[in-house]
Protein backbone atom coordinates (compact mmCIF):
# COMPACT_ATOMS: atom_id res chain seq x y z
CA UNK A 1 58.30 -48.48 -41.15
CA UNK A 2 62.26 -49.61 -41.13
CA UNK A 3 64.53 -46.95 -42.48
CA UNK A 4 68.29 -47.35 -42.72
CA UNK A 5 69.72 -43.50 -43.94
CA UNK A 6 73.41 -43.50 -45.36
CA UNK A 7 74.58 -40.28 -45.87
CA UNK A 8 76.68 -40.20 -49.27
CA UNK A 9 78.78 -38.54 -51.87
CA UNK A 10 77.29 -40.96 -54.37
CA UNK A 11 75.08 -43.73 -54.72
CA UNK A 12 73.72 -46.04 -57.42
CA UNK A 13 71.30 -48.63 -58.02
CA UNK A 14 71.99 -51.25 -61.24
CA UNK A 15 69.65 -53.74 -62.23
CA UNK A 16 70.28 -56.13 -64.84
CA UNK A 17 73.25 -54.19 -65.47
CA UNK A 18 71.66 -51.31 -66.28
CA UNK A 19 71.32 -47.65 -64.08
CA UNK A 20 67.88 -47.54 -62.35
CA UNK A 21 68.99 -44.45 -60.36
CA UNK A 22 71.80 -42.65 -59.07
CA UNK A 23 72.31 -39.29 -57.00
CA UNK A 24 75.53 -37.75 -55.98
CA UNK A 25 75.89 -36.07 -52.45
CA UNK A 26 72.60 -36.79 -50.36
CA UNK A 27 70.74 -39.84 -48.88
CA UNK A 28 70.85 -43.32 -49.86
CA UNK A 29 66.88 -44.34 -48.15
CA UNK A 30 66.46 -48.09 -47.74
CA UNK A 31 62.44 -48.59 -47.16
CA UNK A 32 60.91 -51.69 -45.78
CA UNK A 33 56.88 -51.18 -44.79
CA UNK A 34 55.44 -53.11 -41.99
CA UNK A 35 51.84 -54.54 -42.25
CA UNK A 36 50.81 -51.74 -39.71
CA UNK A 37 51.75 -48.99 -41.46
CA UNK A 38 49.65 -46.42 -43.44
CA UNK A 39 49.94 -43.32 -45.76
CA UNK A 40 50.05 -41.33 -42.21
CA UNK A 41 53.18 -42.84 -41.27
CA UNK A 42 54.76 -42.53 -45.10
CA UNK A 43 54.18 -38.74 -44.59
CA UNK A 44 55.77 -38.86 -41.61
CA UNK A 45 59.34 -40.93 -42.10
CA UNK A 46 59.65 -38.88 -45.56
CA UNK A 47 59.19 -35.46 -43.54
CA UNK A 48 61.66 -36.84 -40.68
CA UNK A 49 64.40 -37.76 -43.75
CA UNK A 50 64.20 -34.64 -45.45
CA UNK A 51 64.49 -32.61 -41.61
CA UNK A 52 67.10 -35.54 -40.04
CA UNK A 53 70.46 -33.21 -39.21
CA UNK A 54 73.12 -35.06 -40.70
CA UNK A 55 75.33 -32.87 -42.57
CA UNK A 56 78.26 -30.78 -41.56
CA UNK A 57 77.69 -26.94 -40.73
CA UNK A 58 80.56 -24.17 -41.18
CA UNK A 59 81.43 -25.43 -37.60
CA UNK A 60 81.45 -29.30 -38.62
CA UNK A 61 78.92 -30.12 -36.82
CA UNK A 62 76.06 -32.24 -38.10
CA UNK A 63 73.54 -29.30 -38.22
CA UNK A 64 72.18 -29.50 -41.89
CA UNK A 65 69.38 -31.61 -43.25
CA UNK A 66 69.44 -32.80 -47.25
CA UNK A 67 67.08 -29.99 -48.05
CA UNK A 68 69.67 -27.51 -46.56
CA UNK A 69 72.68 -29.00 -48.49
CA UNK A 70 70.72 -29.31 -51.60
CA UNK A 71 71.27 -33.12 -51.92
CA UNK A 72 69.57 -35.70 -53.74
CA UNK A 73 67.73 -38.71 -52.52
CA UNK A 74 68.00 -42.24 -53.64
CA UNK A 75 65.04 -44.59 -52.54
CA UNK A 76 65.00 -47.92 -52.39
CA UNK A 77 62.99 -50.81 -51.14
CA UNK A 78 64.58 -53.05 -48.70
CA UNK A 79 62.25 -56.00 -47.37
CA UNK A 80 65.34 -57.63 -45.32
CA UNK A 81 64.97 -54.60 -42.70
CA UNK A 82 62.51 -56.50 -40.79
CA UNK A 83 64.61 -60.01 -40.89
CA UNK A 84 64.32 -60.99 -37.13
CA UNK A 85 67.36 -63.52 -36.77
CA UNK A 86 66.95 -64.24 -32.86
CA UNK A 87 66.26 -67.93 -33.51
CA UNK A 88 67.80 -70.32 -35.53
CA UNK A 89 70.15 -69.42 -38.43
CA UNK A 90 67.48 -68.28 -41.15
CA UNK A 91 66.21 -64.80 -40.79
CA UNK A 92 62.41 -64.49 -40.94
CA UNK A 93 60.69 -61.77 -42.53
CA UNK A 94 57.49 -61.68 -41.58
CA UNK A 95 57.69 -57.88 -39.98
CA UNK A 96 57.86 -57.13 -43.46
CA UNK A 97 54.19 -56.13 -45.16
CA UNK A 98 52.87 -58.30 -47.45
CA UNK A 99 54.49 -57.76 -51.37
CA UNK A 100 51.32 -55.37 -52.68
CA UNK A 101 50.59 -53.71 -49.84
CA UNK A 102 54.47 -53.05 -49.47
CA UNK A 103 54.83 -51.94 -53.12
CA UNK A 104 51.62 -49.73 -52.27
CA UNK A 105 53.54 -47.90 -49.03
CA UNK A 106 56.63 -47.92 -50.97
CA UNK A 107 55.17 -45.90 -53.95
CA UNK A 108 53.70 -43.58 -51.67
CA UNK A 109 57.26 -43.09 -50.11
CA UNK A 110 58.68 -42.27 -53.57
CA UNK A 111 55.73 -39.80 -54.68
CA UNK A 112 55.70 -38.08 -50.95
CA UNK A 113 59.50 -37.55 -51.28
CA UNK A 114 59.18 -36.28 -54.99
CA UNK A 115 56.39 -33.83 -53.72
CA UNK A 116 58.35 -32.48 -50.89
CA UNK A 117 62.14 -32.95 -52.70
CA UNK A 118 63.60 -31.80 -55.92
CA UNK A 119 65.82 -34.68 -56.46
CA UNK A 120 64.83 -38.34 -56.33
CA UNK A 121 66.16 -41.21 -57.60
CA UNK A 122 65.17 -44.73 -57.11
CA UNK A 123 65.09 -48.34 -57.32
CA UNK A 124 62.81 -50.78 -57.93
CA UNK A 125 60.46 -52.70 -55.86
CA UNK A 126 61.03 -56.33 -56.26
CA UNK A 127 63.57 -56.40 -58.32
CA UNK A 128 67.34 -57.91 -57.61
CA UNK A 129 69.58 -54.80 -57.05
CA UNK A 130 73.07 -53.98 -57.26
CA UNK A 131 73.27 -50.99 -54.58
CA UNK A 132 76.89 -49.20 -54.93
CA UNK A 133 77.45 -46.26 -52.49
CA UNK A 134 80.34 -43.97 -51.16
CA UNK A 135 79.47 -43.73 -47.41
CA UNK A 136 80.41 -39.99 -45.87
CA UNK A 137 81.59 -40.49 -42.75
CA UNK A 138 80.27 -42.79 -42.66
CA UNK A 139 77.24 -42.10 -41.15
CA UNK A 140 74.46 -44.71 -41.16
CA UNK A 141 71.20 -43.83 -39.17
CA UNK A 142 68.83 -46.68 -38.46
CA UNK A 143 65.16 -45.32 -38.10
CA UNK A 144 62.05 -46.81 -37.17
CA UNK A 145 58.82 -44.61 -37.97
């Protein structure tokens, strides 16, 4: 599983002009499933997002997860994360799982989050998205689970 964690003050997704979801100071998650992966390793990116040390302490130092700072989490699917670009000048996507089974892991993401999360916001799967964000930082963490 590709992950690509921006640490924000806001974040938005719009789709067909309309607000899908939206969170203010927390994580903007960008999902893409692989064909190997499984509910196991859904568990086990949402539990390293909600644990990954990325906001300031009292010292400034990144010391505090999302759960600490009480922030909210906006999810959404993001099939280019496995483009592999090293030939040619068209990305190929075929790290990416196929469309169900990626809509299946994806799901799972959302619900896993929502179990172990307060606030969670998403996009959704498939669908052409407008993402605006305010990067804090920045930081941007690229994760592979």
């Amino acid at each position: 599983m590709h992950l690509l964690i921006q640490r924000v003050t806001e974040a938005r997704v719009t789709i067909a002009g309309e607000t899908a979801g939206a969170i203010g100071h927390g994580l903007l998650v960008l999902v893409c499933a692989e064909p190997h992966d499984t509910e196991a390793t859904v568990s086990k990116a949402v539990a390293k997002v909600l644990k990954l040390r990325i906001f300031s302490d009292e010292a400034g130092r990144m010391n505090r997860s999302v759960q600490d700072v009480g922030g909210g989490l906006l999810i959404v699917s993001q099939f280019t994360l496995a483009a592999d670009s090293r030939q040619g000048n068209r990305p190929s996507f075929t790290g990416a799982a196929p469309a169900a089974r990626g809509e299946a892991l994806y799901d799972a993401f959302v619900a896993e989050a929502r179990r172990l999360h307060p606030t969670v916001a998403t996009g959704r799967f498939g669908a052409d998205m407008q993402v605006a964000l305010i990067n804090d930082g920045p930081v941007t963490i690229p994760m592979q689970v």
